[in-house]
Structures are given as C-alpha cells and as structure tokens.
PDB file of N, CA and C in Angstrom:
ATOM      1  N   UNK A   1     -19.377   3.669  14.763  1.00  0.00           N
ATOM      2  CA  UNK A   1     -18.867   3.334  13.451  1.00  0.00           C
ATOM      3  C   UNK A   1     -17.617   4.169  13.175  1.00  0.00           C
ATOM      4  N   UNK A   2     -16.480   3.278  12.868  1.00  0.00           N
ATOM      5  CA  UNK A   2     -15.243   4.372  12.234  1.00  0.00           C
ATOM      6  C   UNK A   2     -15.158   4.858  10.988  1.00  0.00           C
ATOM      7  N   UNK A   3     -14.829   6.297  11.151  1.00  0.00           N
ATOM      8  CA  UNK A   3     -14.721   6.743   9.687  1.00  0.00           C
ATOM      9  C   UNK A   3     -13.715   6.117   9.160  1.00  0.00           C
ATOM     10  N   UNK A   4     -13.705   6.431   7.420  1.00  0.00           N
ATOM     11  CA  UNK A   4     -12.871   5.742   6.260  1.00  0.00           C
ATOM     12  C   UNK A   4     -11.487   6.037   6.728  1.00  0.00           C
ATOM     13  N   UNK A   5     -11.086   7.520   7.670  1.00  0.00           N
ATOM     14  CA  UNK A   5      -9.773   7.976   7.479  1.00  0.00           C
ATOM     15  C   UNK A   5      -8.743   7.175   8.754  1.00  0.00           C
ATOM     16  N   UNK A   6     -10.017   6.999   9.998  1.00  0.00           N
ATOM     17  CA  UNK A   6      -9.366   6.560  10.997  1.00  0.00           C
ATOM     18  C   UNK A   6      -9.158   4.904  10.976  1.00  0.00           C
ATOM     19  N   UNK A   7     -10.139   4.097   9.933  1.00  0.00           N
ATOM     20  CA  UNK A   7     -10.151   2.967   9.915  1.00  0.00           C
ATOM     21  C   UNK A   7      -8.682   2.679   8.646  1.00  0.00           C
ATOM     22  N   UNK A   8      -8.220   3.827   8.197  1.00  0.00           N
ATOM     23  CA  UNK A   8      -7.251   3.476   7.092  1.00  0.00           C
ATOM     24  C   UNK A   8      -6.239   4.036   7.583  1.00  0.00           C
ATOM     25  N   UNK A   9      -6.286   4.725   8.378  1.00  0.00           N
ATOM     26  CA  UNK A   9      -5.108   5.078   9.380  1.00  0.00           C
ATOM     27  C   UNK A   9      -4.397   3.809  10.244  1.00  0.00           C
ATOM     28  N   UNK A  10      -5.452   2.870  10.900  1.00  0.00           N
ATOM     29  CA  UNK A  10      -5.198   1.961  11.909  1.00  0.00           C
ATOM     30  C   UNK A  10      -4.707   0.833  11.237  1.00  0.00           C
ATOM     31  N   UNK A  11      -5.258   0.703   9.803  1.00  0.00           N
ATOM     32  CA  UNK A  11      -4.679  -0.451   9.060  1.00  0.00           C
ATOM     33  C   UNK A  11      -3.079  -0.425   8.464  1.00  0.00           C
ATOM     34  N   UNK A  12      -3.456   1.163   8.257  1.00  0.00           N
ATOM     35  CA  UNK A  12      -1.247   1.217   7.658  1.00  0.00           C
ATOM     36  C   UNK A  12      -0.368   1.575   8.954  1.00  0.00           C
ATOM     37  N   UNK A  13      -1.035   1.670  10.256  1.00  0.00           N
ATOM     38  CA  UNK A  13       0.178   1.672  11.423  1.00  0.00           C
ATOM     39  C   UNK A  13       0.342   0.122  11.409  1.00  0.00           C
ATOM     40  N   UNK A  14      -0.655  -0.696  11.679  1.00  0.00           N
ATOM     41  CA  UNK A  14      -0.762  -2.446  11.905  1.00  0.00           C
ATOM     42  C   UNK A  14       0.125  -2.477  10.767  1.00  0.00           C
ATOM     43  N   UNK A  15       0.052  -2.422   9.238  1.00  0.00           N
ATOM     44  CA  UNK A  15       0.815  -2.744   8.692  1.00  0.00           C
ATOM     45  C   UNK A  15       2.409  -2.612   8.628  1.00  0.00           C
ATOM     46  N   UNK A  16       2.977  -1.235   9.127  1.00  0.00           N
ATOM     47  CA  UNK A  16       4.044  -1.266   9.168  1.00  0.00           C
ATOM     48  C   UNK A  16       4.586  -1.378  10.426  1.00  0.00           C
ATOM     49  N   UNK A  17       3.824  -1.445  11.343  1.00  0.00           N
ATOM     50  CA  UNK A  17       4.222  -1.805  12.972  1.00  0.00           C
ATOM     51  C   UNK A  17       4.044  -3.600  13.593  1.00  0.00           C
ATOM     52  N   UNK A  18       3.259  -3.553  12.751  1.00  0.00           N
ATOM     53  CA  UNK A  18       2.694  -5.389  13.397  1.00  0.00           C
ATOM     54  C   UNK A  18       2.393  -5.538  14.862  1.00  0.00           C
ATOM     55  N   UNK A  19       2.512  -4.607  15.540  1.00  0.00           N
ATOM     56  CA  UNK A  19       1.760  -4.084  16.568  1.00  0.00           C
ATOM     57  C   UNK A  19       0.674  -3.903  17.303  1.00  0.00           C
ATOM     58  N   UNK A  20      -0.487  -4.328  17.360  1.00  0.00           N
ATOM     59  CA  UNK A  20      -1.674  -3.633  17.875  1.00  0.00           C
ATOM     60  C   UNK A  20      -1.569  -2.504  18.775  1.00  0.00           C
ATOM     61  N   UNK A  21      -0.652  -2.383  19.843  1.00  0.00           N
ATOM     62  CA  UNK A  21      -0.146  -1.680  20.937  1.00  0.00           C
ATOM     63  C   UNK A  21       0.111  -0.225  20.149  1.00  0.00           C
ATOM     64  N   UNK A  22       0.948  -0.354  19.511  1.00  0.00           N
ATOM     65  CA  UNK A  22       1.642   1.077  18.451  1.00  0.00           C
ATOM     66  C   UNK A  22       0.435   1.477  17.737  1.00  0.00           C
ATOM     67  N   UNK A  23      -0.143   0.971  17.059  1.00  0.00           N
ATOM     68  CA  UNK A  23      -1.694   1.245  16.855  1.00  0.00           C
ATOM     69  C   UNK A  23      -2.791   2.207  17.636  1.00  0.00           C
ATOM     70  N   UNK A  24      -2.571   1.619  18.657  1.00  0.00           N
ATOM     71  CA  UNK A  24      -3.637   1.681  19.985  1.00  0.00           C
ATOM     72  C   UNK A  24      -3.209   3.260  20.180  1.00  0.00           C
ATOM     73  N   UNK A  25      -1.779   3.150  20.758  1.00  0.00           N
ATOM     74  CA  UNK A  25      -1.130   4.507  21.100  1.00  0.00           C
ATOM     75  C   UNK A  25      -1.112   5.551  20.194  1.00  0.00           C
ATOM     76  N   UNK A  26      -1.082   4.797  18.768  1.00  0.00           N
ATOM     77  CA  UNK A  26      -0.730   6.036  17.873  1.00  0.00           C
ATOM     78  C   UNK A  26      -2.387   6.951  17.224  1.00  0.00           C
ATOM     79  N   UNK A  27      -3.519   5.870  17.192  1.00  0.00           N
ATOM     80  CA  UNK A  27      -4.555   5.991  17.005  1.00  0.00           C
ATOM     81  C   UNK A  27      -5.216   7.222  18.582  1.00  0.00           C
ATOM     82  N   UNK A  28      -5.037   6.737  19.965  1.00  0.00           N
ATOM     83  CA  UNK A  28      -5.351   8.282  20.840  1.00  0.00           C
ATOM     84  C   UNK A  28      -4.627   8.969  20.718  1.00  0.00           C
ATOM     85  N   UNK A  29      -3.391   9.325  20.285  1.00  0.00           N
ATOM     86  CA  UNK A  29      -2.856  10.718  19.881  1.00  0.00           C
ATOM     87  C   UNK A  29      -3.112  11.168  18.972  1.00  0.00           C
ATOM     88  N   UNK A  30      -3.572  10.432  17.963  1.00  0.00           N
ATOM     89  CA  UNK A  30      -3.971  11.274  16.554  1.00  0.00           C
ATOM     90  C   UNK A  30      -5.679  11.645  16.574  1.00  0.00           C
ATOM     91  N   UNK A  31      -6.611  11.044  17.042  1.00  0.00           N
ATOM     92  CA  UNK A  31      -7.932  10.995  17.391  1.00  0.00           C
ATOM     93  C   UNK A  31      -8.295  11.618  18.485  1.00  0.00           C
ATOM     94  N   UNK A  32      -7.443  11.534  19.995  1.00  0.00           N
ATOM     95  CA  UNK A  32      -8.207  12.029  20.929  1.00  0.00           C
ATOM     96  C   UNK A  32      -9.339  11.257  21.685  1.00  0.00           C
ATOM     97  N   UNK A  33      -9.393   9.629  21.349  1.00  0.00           N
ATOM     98  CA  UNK A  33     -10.413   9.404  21.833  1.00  0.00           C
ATOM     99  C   UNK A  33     -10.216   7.710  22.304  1.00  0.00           C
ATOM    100  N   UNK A  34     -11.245   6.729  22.524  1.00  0.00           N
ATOM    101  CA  UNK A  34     -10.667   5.287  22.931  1.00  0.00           C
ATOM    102  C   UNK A  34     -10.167   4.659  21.510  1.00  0.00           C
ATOM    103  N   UNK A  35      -8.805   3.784  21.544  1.00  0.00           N
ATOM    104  CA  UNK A  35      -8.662   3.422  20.327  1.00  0.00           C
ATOM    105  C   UNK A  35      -9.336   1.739  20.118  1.00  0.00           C
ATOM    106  N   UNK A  36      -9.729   1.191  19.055  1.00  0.00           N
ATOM    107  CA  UNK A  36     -10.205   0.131  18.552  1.00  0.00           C
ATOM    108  C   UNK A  36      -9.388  -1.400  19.227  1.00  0.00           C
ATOM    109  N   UNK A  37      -9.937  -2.352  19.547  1.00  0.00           N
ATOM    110  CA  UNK A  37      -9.973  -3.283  20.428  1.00  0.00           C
ATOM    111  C   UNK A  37      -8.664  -3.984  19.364  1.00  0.00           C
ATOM    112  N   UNK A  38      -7.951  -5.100  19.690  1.00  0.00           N
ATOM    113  CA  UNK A  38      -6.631  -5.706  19.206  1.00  0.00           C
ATOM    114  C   UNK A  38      -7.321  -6.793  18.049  1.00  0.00           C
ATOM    115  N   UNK A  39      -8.651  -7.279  18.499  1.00  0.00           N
ATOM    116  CA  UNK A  39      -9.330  -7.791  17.376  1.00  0.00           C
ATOM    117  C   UNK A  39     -10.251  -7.129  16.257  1.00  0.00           C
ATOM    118  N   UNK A  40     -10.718  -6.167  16.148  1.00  0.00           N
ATOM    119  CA  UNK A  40     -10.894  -5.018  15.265  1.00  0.00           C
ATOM    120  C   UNK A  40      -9.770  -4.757  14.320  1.00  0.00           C
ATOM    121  N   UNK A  41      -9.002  -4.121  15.174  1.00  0.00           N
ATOM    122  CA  UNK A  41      -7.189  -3.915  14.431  1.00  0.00           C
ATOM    123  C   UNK A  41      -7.339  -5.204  13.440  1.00  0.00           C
ATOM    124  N   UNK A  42      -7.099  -5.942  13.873  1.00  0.00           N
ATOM    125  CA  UNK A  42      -6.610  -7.700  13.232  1.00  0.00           C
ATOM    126  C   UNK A  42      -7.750  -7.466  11.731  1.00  0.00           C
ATOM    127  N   UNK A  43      -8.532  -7.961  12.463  1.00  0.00           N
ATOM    128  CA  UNK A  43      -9.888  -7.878  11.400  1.00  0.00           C
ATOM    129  C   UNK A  43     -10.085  -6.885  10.187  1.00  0.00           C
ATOM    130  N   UNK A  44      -9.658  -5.772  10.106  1.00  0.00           N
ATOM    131  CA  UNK A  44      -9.964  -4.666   9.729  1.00  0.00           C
ATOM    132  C   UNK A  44      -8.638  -5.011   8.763  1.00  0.00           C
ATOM    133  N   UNK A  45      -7.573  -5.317   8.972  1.00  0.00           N
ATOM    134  CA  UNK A  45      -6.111  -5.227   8.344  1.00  0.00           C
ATOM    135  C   UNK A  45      -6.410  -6.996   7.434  1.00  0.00           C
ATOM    136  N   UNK A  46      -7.179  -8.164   8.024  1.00  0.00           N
ATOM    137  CA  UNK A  46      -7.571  -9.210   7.419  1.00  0.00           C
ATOM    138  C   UNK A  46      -8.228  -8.629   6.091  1.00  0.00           C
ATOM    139  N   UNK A  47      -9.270  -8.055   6.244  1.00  0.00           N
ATOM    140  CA  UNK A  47      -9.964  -7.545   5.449  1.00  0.00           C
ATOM    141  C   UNK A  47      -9.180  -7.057   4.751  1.00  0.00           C
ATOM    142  N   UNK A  48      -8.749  -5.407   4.692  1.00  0.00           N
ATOM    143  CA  UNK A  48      -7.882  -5.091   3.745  1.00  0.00           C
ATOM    144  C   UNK A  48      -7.039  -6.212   2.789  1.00  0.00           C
ATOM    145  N   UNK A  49      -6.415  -6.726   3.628  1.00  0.00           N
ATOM    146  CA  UNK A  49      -5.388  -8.015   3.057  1.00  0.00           C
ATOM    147  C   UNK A  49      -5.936  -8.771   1.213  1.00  0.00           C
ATOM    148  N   UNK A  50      -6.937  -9.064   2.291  1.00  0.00           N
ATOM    149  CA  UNK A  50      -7.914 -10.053   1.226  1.00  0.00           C
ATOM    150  C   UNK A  50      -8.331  -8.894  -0.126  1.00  0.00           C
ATOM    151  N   UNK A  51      -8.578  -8.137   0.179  1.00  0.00           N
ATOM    152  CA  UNK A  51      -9.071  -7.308  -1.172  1.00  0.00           C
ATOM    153  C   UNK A  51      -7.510  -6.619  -1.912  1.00  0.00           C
ATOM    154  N   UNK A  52      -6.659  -6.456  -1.134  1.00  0.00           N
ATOM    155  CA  UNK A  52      -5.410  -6.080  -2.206  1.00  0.00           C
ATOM    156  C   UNK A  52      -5.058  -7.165  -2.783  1.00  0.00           C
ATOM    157  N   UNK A  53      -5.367  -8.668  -1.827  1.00  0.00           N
ATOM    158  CA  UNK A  53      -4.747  -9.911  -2.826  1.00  0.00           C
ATOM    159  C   UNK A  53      -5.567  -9.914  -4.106  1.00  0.00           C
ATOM    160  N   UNK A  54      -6.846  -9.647  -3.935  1.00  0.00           N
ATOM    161  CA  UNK A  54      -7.529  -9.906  -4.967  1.00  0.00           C
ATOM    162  C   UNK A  54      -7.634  -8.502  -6.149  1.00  0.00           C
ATOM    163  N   UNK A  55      -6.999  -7.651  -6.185  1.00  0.00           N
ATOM    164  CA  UNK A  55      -6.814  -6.778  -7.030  1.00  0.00           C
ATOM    165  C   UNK A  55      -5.434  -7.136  -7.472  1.00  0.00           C
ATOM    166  N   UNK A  56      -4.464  -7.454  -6.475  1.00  0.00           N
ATOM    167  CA  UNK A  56      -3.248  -8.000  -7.130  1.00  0.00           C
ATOM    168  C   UNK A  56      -3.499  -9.276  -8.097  1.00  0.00           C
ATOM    169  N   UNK A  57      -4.438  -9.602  -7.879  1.00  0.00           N
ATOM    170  CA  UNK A  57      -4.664 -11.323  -8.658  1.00  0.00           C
ATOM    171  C   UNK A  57      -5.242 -10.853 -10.303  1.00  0.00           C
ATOM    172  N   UNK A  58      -6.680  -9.280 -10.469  1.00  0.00           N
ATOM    173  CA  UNK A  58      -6.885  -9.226 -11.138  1.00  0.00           C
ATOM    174  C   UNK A  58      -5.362  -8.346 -12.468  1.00  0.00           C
ATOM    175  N   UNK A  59      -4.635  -7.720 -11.546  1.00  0.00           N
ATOM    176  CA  UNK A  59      -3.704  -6.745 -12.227  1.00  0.00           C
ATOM    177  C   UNK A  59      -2.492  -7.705 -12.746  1.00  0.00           C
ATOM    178  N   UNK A  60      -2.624  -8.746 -11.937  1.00  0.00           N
ATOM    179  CA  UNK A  60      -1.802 -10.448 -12.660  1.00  0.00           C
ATOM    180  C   UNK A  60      -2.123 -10.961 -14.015  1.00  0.00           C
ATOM    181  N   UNK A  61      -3.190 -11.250 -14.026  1.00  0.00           N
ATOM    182  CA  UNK A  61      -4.365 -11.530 -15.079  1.00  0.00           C
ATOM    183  C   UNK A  61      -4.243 -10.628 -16.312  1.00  0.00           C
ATOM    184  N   UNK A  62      -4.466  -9.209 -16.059  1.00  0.00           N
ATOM    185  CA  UNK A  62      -4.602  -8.261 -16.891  1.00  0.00           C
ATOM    186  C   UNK A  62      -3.049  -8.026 -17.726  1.00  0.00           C
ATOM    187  N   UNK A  63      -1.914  -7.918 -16.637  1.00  0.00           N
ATOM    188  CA  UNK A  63      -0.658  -8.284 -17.113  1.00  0.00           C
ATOM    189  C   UNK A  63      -0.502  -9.184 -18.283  1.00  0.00           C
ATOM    190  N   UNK A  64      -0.920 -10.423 -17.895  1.00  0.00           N
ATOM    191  CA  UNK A  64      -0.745 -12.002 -18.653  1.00  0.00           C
ATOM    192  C   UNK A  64      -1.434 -11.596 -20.209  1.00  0.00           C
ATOM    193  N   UNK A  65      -2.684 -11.283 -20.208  1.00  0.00           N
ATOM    194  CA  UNK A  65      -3.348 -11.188 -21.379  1.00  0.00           C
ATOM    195  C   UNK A  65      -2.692 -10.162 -22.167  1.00  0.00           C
ATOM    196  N   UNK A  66      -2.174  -9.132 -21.776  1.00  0.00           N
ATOM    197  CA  UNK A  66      -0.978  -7.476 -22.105  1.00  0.00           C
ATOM    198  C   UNK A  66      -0.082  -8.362 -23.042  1.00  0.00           C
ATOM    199  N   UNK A  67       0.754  -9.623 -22.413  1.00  0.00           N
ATOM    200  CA  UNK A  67       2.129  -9.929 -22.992  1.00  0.00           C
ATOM    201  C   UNK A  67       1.608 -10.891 -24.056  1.00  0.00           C
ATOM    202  N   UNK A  68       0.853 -11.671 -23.798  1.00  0.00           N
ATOM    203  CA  UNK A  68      -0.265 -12.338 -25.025  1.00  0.00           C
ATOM    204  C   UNK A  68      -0.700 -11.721 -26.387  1.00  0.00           C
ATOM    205  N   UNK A  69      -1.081 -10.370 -26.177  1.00  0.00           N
ATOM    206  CA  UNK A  69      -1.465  -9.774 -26.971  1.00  0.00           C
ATOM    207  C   UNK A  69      -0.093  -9.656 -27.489  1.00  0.00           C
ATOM    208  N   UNK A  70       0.823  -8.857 -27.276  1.00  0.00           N
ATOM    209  CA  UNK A  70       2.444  -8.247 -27.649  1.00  0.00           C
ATOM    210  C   UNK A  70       3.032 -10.124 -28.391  1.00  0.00           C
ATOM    211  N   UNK A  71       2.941 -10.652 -27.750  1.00  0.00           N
ATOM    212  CA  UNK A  71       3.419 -11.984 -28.275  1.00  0.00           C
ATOM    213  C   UNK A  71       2.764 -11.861 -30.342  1.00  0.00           C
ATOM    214  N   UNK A  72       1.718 -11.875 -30.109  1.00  0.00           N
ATOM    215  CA  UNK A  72       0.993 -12.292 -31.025  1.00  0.00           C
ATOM    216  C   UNK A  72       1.119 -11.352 -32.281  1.00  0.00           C
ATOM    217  N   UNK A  73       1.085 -10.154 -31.683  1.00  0.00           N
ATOM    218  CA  UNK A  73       1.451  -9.204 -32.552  1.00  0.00           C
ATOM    219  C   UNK A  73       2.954  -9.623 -33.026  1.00  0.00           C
ATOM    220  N   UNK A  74       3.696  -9.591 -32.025  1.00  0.00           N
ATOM    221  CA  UNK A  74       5.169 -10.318 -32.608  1.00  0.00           C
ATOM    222  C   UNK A  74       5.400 -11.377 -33.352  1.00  0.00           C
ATOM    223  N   UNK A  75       4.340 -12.494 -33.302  1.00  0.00           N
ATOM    224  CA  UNK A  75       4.565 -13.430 -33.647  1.00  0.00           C
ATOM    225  C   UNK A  75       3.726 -13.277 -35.319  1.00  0.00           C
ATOM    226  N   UNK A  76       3.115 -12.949 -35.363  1.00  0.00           N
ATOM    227  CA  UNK A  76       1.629 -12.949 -36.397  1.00  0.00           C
ATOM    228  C   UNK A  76       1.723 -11.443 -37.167  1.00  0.00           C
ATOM    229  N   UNK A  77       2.420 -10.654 -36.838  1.00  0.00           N
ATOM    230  CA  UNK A  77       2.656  -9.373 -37.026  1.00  0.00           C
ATOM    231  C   UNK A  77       0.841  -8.619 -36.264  1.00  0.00           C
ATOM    232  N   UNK A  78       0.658  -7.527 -36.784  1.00  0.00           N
ATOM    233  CA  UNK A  78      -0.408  -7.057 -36.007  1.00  0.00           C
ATOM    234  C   UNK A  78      -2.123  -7.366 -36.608  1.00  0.00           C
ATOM    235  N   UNK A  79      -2.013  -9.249 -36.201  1.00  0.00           N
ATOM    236  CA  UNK A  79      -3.156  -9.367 -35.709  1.00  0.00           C
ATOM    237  C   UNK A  79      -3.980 -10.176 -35.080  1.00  0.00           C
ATOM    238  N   UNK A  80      -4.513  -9.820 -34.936  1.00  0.00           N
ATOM    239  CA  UNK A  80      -5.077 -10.011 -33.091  1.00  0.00           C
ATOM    240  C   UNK A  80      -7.042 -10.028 -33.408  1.00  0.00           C
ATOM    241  N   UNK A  81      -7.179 -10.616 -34.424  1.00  0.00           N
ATOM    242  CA  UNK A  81      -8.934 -10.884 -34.533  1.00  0.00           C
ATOM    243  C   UNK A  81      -9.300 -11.634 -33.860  1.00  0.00           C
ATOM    244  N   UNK A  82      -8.492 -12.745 -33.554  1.00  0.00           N
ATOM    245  CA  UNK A  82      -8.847 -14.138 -33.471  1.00  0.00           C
ATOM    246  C   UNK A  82      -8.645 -13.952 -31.686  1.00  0.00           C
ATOM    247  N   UNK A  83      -8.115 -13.093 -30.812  1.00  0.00           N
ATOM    248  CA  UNK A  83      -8.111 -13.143 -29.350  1.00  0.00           C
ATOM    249  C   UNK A  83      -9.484 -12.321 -28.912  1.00  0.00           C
TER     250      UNK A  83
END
C-alpha cells in the first residue's frame, strides 16, 4: 500500500511531466525503492482528476449563489428572507 506522501508525490510529477517514465525515475530517487506500474500512475492521477473536478464544480456553485445573494441585496437593498 502507498503512503499519502508518495502517492501525492507521483500524481504532481504525472501532472506536470505527463510522463509516466519521469515519474518512475523521479519516484526511485526520491523513495529508494521499485516505482509504481504506468497504470497505477494513470489511475491514481484519474482519480485525483475526478475529485478536483468535483470540488471545482462545488466552489462554481457556491460562487453563483455569492453573486445572487450581492445581486439581490443590490437590487432589493439588504434583503435576502425570501433566498
């Protein structure tokens, strides 16, 4: 099982390398030990992917309702019972 640091290590070389190879290499020099297979890499950085989209989706959301509120106040002066 990989720890949190080496599995978040391997995901921001993949990310800024697009690499598996640079990964591979950069993961036994920093570890010392066999590095994680080219589908692991993939998988592991899929994963990540999917959960920043979906925090980016909720911090979208949270945005939208922010300027809604400010609208309303602008529009209605300050109030906001009815949201």
């Amino acid at each position: 099982m990989a720890a949190p640091g080496e599995k978040s290590f391997r995901v921001l070389v993949y990310h800024t390398s697009k690499s598996v190879v640079t990964v591979q290499h950069a993961f036994r020099a920093k570890y010392a030990k066999d590095p994680p297979t080219d589908k692991t890499i993939r998988a592991w950085y899929k994963q990540l992917s999917v959960q920043a989209e979906s925090t980016h989706v909720d911090a979208c959301v949270w945005r939208e309702l922010e300027y809604r509120i400010d609208v309303c106040r602008v529009v209605r002066g300050a109030h906001t019972e009815h949201i």
